[in-house]
PDB file of N, CA and C in Angstrom:
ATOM      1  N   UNK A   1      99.965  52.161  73.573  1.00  0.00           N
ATOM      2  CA  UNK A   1      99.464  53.324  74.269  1.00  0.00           C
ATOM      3  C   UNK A   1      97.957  53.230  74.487  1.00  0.00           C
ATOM      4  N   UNK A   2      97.331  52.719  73.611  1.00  0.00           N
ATOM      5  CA  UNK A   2      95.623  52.343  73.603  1.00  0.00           C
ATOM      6  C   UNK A   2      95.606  51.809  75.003  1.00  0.00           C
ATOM      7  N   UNK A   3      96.189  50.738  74.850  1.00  0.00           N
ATOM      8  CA  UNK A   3      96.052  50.023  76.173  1.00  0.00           C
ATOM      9  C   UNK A   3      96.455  50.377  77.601  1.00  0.00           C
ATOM     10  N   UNK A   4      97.076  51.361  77.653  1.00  0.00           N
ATOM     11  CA  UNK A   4      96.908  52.089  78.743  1.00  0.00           C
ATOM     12  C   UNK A   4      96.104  52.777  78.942  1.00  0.00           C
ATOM     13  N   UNK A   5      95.221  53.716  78.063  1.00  0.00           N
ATOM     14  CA  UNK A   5      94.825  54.621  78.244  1.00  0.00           C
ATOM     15  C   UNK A   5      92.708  53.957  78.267  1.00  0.00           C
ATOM     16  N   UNK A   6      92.926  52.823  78.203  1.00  0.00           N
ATOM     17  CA  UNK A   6      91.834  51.310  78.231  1.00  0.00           C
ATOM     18  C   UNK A   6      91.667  51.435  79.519  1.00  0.00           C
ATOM     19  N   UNK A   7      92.773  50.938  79.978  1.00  0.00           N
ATOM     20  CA  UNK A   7      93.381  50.743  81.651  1.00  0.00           C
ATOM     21  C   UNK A   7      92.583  51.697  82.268  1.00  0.00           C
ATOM     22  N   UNK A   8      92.684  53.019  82.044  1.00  0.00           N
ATOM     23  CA  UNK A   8      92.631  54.041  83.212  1.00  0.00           C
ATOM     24  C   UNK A   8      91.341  54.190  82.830  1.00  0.00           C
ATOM     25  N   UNK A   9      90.701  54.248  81.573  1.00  0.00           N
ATOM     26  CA  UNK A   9      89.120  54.662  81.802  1.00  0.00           C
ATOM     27  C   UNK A   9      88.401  53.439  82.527  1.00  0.00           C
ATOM     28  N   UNK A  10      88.775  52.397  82.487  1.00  0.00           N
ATOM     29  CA  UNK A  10      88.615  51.238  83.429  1.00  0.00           C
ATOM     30  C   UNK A  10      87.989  51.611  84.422  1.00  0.00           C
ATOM     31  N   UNK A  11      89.576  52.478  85.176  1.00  0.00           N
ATOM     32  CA  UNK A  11      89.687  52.183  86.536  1.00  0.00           C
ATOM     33  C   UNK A  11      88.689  53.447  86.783  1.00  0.00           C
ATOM     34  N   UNK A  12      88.202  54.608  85.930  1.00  0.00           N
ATOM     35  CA  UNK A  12      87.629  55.739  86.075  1.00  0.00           C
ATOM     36  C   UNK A  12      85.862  55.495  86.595  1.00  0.00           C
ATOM     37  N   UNK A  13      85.944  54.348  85.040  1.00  0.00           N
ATOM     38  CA  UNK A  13      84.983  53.523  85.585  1.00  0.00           C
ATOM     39  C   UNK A  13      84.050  52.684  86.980  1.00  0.00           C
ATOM     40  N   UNK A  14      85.092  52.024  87.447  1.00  0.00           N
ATOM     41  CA  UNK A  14      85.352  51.489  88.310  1.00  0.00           C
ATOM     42  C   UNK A  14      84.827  52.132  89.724  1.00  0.00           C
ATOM     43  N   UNK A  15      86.130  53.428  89.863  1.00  0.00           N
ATOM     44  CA  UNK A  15      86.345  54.547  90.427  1.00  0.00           C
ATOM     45  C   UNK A  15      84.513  54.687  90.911  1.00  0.00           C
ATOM     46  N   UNK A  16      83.984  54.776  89.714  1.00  0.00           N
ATOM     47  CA  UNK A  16      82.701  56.065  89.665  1.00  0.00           C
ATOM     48  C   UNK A  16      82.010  55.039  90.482  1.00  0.00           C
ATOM     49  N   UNK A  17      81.908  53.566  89.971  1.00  0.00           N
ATOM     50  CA  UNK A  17      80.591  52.870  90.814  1.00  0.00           C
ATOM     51  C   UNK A  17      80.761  52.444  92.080  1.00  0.00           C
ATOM     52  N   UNK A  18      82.172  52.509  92.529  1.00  0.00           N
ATOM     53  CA  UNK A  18      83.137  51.988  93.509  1.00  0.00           C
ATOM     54  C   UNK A  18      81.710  53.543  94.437  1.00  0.00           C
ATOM     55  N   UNK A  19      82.291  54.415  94.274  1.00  0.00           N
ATOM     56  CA  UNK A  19      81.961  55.869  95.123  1.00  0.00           C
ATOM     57  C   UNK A  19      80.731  55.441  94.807  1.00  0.00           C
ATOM     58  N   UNK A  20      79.684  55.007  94.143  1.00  0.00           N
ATOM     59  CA  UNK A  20      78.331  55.029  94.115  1.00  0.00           C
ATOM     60  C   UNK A  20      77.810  53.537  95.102  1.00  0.00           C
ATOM     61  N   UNK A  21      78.806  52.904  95.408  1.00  0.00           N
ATOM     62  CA  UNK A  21      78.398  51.894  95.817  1.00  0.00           C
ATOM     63  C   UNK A  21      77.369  50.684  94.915  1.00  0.00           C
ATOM     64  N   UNK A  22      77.862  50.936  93.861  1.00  0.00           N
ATOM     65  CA  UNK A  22      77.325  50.097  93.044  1.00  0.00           C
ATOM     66  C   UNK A  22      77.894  49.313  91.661  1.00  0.00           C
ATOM     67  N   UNK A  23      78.848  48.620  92.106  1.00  0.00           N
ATOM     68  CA  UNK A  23      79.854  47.403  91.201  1.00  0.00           C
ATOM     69  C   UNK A  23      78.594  46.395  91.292  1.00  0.00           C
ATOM     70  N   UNK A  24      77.663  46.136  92.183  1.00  0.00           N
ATOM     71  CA  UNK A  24      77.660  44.589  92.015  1.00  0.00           C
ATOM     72  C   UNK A  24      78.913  43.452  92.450  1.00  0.00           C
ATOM     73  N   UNK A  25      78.734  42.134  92.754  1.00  0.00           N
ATOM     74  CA  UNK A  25      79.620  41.526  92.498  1.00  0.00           C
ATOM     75  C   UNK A  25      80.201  41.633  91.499  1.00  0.00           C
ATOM     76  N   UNK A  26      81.761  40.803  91.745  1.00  0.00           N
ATOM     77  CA  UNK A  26      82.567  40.859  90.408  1.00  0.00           C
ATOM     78  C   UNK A  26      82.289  40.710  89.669  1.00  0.00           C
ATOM     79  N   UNK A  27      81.543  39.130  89.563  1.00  0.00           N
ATOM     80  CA  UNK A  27      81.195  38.959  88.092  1.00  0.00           C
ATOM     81  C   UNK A  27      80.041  39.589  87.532  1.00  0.00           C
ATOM     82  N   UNK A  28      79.420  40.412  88.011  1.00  0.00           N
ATOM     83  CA  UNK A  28      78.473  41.346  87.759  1.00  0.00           C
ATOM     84  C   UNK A  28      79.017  42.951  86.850  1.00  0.00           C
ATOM     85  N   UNK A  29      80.099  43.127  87.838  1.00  0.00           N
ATOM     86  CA  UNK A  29      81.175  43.812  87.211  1.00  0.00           C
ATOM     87  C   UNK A  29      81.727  43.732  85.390  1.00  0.00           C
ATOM     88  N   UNK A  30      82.387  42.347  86.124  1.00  0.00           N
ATOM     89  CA  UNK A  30      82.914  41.924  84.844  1.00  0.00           C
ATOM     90  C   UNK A  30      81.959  42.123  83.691  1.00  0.00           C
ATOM     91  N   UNK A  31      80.746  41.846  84.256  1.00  0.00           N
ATOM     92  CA  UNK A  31      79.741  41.781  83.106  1.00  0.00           C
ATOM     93  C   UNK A  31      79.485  42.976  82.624  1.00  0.00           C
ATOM     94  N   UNK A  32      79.319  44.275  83.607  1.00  0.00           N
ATOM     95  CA  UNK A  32      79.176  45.770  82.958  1.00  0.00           C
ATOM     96  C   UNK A  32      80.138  45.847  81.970  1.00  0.00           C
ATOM     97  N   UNK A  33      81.618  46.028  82.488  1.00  0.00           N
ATOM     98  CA  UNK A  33      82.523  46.135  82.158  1.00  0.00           C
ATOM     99  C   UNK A  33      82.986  45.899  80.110  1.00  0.00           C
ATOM    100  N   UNK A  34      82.368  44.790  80.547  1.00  0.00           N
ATOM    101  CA  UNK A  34      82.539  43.427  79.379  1.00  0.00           C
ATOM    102  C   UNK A  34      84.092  43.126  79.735  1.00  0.00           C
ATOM    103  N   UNK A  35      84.496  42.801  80.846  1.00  0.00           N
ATOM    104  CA  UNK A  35      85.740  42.254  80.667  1.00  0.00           C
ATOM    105  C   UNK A  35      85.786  40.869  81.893  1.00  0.00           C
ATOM    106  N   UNK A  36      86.372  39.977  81.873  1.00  0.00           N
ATOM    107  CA  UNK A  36      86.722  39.281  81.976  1.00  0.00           C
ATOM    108  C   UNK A  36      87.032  39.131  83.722  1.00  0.00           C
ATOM    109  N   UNK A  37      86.357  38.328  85.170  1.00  0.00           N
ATOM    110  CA  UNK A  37      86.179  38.171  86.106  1.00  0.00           C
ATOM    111  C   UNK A  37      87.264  38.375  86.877  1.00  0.00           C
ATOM    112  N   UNK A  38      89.032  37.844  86.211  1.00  0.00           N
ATOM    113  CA  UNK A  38      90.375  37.696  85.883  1.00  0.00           C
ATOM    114  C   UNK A  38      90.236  39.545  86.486  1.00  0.00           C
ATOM    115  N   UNK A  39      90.288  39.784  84.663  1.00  0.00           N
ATOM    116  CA  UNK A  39      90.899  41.903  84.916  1.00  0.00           C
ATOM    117  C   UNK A  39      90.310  42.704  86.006  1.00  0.00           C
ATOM    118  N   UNK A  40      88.681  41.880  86.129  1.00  0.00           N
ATOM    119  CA  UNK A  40      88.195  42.921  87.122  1.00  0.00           C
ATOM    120  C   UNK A  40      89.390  42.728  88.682  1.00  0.00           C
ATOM    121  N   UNK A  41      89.587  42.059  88.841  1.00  0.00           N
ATOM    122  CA  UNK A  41      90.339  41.918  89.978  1.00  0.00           C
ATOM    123  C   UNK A  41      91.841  42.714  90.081  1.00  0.00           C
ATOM    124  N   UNK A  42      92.592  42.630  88.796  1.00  0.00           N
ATOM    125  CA  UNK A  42      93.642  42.778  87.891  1.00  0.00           C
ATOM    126  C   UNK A  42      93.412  44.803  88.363  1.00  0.00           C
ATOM    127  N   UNK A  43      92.265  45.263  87.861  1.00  0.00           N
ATOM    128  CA  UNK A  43      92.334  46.146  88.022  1.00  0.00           C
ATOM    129  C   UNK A  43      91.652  46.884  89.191  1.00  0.00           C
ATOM    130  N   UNK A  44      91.301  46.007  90.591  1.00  0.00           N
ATOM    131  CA  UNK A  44      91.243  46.566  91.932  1.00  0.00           C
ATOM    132  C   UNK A  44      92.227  46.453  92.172  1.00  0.00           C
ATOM    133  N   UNK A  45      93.383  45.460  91.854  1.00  0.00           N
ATOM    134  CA  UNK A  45      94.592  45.379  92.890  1.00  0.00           C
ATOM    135  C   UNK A  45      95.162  46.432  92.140  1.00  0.00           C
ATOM    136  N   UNK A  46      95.389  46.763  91.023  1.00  0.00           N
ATOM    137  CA  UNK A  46      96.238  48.201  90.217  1.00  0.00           C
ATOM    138  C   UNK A  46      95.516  49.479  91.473  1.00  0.00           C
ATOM    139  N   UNK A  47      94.483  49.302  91.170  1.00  0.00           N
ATOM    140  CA  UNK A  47      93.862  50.671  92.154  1.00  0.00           C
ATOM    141  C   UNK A  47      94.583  50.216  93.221  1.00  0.00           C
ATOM    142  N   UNK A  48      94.560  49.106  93.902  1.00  0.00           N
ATOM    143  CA  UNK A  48      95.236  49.168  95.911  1.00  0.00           C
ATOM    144  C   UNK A  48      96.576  49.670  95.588  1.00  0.00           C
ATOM    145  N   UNK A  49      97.309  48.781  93.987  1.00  0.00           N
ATOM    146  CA  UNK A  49      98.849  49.662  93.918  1.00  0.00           C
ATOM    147  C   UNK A  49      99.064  51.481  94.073  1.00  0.00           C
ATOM    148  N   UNK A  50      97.695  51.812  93.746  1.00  0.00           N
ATOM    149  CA  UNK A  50      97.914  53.065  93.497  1.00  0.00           C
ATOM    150  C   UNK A  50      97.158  53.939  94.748  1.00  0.00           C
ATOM    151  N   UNK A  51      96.993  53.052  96.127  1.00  0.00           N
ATOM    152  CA  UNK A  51      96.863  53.673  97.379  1.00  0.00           C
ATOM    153  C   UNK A  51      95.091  53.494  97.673  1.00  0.00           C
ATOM    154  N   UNK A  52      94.670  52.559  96.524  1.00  0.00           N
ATOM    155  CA  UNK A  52      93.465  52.963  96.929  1.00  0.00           C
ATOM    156  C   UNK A  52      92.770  52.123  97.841  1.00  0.00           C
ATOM    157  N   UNK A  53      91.690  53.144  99.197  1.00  0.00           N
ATOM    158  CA  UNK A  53      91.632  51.754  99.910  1.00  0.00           C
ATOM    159  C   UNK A  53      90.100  50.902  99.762  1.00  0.00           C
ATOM    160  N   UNK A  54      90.608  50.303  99.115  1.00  0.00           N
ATOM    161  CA  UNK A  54      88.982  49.179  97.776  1.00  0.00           C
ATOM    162  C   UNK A  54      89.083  47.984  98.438  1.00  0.00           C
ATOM    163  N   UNK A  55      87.817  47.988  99.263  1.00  0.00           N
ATOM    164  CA  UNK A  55      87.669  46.449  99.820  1.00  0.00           C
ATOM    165  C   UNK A  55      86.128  46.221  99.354  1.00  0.00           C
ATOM    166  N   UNK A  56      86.171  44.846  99.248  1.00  0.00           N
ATOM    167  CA  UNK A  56      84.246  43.892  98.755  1.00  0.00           C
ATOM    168  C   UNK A  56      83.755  43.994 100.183  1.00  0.00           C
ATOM    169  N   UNK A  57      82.923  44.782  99.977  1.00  0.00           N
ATOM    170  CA  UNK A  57      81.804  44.376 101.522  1.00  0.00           C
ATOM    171  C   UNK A  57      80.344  44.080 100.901  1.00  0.00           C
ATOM    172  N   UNK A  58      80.452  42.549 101.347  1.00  0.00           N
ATOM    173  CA  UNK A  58      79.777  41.417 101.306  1.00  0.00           C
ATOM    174  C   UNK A  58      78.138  41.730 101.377  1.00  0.00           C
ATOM    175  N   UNK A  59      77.835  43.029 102.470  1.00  0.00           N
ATOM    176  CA  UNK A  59      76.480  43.123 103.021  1.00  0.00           C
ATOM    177  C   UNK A  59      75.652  43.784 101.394  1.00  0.00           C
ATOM    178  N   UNK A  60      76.153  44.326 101.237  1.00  0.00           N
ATOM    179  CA  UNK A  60      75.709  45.442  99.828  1.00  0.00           C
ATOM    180  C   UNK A  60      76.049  45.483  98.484  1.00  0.00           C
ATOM    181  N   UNK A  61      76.718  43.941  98.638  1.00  0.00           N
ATOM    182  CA  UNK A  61      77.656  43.563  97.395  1.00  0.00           C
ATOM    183  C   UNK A  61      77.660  44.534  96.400  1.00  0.00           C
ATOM    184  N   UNK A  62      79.011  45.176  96.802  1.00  0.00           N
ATOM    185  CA  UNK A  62      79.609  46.312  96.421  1.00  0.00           C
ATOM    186  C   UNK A  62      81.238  46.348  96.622  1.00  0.00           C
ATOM    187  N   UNK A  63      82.036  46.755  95.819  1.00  0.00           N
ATOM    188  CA  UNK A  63      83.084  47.306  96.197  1.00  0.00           C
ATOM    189  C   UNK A  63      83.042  48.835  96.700  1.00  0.00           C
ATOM    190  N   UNK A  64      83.556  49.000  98.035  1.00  0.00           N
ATOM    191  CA  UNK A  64      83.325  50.192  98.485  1.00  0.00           C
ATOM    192  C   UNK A  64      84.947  50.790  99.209  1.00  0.00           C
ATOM    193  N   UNK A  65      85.082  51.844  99.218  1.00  0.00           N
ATOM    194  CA  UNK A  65      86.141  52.625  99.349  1.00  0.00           C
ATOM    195  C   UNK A  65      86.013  52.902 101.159  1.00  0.00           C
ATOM    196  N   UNK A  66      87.076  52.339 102.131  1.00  0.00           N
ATOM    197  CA  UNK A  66      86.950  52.917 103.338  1.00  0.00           C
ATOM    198  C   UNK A  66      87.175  53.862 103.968  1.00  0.00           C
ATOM    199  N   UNK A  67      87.398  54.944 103.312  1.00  0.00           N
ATOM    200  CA  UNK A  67      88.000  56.142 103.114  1.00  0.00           C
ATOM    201  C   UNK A  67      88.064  56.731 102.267  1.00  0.00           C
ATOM    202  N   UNK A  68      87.148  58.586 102.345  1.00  0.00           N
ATOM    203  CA  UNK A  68      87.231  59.208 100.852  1.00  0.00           C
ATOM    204  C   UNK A  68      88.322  59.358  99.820  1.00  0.00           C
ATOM    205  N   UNK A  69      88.986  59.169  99.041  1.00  0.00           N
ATOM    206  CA  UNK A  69      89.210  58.985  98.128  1.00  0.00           C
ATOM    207  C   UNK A  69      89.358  59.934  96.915  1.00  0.00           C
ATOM    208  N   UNK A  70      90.206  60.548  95.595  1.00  0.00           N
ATOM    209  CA  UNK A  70      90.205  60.769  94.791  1.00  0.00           C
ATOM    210  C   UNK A  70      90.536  60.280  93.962  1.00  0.00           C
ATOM    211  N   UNK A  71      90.540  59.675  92.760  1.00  0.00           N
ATOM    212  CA  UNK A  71      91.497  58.952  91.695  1.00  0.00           C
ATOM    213  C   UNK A  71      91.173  60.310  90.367  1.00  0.00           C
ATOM    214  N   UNK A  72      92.469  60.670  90.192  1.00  0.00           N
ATOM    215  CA  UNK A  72      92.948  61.504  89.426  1.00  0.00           C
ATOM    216  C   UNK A  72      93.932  61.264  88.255  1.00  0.00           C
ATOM    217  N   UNK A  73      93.850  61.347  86.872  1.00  0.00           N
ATOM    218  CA  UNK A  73      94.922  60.955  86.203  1.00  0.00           C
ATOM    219  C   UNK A  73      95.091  62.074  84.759  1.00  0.00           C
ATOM    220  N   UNK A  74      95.883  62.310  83.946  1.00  0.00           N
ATOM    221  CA  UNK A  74      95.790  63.627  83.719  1.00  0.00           C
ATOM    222  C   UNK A  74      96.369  64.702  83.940  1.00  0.00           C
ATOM    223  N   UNK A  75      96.475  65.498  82.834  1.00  0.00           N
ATOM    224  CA  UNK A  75      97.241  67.054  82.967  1.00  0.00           C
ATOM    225  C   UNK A  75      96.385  67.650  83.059  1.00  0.00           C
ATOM    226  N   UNK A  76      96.336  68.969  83.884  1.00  0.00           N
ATOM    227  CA  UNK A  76      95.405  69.902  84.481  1.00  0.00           C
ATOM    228  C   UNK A  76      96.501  71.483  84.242  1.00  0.00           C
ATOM    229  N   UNK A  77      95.831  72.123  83.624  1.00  0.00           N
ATOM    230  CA  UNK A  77      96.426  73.510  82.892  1.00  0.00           C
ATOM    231  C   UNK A  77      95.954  74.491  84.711  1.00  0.00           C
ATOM    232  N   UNK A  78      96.769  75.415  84.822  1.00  0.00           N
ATOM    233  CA  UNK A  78      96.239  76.679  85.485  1.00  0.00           C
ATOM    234  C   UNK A  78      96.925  77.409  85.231  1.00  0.00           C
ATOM    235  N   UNK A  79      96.442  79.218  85.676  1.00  0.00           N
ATOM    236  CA  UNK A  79      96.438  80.150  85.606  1.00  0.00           C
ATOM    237  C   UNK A  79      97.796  80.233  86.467  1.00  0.00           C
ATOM    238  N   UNK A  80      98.732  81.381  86.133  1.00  0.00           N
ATOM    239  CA  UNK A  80     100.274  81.469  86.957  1.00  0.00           C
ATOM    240  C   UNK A  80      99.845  82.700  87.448  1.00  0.00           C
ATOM    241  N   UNK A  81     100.389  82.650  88.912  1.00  0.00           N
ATOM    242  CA  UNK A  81     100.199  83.749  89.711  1.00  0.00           C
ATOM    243  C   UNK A  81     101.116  84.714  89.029  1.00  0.00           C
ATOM    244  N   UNK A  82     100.751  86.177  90.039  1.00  0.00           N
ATOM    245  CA  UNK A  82     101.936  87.499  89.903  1.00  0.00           C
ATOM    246  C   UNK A  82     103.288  86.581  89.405  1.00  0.00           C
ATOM    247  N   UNK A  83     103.863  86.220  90.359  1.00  0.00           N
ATOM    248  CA  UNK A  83     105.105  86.220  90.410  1.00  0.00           C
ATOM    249  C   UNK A  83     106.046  84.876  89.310  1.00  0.00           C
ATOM    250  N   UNK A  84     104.846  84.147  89.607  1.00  0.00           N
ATOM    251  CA  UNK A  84     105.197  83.391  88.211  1.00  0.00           C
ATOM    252  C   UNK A  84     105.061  83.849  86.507  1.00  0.00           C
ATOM    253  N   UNK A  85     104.248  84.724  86.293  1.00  0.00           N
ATOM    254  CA  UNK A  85     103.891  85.153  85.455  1.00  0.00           C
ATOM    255  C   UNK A  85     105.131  86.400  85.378  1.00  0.00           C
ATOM    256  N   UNK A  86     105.501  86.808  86.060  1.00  0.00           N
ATOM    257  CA  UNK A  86     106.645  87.953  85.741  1.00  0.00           C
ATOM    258  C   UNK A  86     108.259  87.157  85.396  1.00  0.00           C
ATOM    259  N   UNK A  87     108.307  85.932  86.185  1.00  0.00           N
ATOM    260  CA  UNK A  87     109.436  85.285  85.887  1.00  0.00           C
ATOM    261  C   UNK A  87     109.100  84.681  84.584  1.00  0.00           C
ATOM    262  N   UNK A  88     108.382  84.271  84.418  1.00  0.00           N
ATOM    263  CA  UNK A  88     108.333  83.449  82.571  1.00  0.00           C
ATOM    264  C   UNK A  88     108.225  83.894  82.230  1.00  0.00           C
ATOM    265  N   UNK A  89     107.283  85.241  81.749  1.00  0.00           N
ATOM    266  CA  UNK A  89     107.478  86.096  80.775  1.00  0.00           C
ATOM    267  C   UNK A  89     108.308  87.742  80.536  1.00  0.00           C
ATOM    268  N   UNK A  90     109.093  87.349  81.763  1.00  0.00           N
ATOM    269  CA  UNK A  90     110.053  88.482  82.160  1.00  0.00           C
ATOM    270  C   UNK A  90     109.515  89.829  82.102  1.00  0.00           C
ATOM    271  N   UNK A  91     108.776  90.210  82.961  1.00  0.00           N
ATOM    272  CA  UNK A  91     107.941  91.303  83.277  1.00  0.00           C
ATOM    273  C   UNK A  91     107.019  91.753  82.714  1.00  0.00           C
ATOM    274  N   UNK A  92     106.543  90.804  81.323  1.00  0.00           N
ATOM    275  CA  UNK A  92     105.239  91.419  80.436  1.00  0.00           C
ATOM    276  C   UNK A  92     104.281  92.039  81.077  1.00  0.00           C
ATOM    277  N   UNK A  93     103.696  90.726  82.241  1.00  0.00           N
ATOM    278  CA  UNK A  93     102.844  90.523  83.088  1.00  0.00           C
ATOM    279  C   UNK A  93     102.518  92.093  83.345  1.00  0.00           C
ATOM    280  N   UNK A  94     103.527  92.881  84.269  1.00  0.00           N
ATOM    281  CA  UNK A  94     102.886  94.076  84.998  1.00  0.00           C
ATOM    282  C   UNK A  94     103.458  95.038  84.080  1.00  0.00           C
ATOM    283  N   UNK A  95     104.094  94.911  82.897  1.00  0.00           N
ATOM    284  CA  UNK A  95     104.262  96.010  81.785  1.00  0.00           C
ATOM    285  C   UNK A  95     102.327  96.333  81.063  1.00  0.00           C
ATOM    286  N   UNK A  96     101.982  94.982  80.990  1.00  0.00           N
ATOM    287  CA  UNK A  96     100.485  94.590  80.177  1.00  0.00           C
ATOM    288  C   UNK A  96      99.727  95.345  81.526  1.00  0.00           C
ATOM    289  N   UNK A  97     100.152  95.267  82.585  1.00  0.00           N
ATOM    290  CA  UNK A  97      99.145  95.572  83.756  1.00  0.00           C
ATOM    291  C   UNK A  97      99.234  97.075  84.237  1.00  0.00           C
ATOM    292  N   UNK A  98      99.949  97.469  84.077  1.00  0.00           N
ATOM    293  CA  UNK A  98     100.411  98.643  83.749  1.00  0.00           C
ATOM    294  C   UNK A  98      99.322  99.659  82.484  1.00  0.00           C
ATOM    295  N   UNK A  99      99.612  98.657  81.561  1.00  0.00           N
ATOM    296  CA  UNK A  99      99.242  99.609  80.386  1.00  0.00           C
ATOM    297  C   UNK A  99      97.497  99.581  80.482  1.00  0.00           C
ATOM    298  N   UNK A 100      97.094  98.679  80.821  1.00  0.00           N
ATOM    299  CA  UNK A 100      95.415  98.154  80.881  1.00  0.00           C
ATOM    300  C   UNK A 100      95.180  99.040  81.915  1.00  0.00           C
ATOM    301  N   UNK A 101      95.657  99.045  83.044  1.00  0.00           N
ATOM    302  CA  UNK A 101      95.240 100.151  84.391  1.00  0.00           C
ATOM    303  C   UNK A 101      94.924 101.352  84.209  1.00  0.00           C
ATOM    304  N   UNK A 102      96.030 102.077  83.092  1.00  0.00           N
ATOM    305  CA  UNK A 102      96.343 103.212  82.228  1.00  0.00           C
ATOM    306  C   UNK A 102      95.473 103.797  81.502  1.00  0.00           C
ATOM    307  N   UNK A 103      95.318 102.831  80.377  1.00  0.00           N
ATOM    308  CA  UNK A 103      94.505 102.514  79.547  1.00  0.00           C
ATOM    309  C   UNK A 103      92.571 102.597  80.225  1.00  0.00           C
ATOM    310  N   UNK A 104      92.418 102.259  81.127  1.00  0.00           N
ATOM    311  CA  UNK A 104      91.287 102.267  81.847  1.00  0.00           C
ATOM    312  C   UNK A 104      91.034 103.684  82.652  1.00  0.00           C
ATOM    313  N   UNK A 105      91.600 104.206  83.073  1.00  0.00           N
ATOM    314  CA  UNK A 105      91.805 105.579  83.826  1.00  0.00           C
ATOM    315  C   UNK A 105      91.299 106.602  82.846  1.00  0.00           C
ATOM    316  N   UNK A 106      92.143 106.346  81.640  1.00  0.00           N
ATOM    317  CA  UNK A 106      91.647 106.995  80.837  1.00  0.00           C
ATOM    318  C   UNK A 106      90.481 107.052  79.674  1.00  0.00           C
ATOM    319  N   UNK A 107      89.963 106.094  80.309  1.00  0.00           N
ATOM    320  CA  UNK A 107      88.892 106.063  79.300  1.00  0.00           C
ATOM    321  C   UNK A 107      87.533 106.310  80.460  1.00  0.00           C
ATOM    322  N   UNK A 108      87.957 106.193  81.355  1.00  0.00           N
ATOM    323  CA  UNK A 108      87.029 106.064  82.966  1.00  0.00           C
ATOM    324  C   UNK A 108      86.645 107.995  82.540  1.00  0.00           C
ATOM    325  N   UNK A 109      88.205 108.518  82.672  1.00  0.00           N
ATOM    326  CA  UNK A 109      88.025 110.454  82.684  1.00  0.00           C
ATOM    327  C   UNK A 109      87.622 110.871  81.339  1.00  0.00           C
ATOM    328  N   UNK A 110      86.737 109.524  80.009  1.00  0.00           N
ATOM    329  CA  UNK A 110      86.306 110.437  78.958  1.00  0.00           C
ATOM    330  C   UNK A 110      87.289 110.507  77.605  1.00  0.00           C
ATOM    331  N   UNK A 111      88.294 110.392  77.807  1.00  0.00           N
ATOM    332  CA  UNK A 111      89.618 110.090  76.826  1.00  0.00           C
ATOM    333  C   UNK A 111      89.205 109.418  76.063  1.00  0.00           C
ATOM    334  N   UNK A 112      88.834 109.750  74.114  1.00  0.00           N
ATOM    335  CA  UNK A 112      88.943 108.907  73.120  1.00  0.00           C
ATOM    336  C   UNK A 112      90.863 108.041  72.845  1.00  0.00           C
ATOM    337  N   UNK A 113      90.545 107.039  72.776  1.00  0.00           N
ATOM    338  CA  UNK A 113      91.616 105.955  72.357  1.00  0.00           C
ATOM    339  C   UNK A 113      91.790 105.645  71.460  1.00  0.00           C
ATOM    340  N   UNK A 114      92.666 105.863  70.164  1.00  0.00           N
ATOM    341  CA  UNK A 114      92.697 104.918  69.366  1.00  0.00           C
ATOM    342  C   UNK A 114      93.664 104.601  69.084  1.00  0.00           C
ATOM    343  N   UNK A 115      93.615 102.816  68.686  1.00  0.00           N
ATOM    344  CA  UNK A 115      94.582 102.335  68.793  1.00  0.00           C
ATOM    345  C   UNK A 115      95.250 101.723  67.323  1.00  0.00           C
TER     346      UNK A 115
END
């Protein structure tokens, strides 16, 4: 599992100087990297597997992207709308929304609360 997760900060790596226009040649690469002239390549062609479009242009010796680009990898949490939020938690959602609205009205007209 290490070694995958090697892999992708790699390519995150990669990713970042790729968009900055600044790899250097490969073996320049390789040399940031500390890996081996071999992987650096190993892991542009993984990026082309994975749609990316990474070509060497020669003038700026750089690997540069011909087209913007995201590389994304990762679980990303969000917030559930209305309606999702009423189906998973089977109506808490606007029972809680309900009571807070309530709850606010009355404290808006002066109403001590205690709870």
């Amino acid at each position: 599992m290490k070694v995958i997760i090697k892999q992708i900060e790699l390519i995150e790596r990669i990713d970042q100087l790729v968009r900055l226009q600044a790899t250097g040649s490969p073996g320049a690469l390789a040399t940031r990297l500390g890996i081996s002239r071999t992987n650096v390549y190993r892991l542009i062609d993984t990026m082309r597997d994975l749609n990316a479009p990474v070509e060497y242009h020669h003038g700026i010796q750089s690997f540069v992207y011909e087209k913007e680009v995201k590389f994304s990898f990762g679980f990303v949490t969000r917030e559930l709308n209305q309606r999702e939020s009423i189906s998973t938690y089977g109506g808490t959602y606007i029972k809680n929304t309900i009571f807070i609205t309530a709850y606010q009205k009355m404290v808006r007209k002066g109403y001590s609360i205690v709870v």
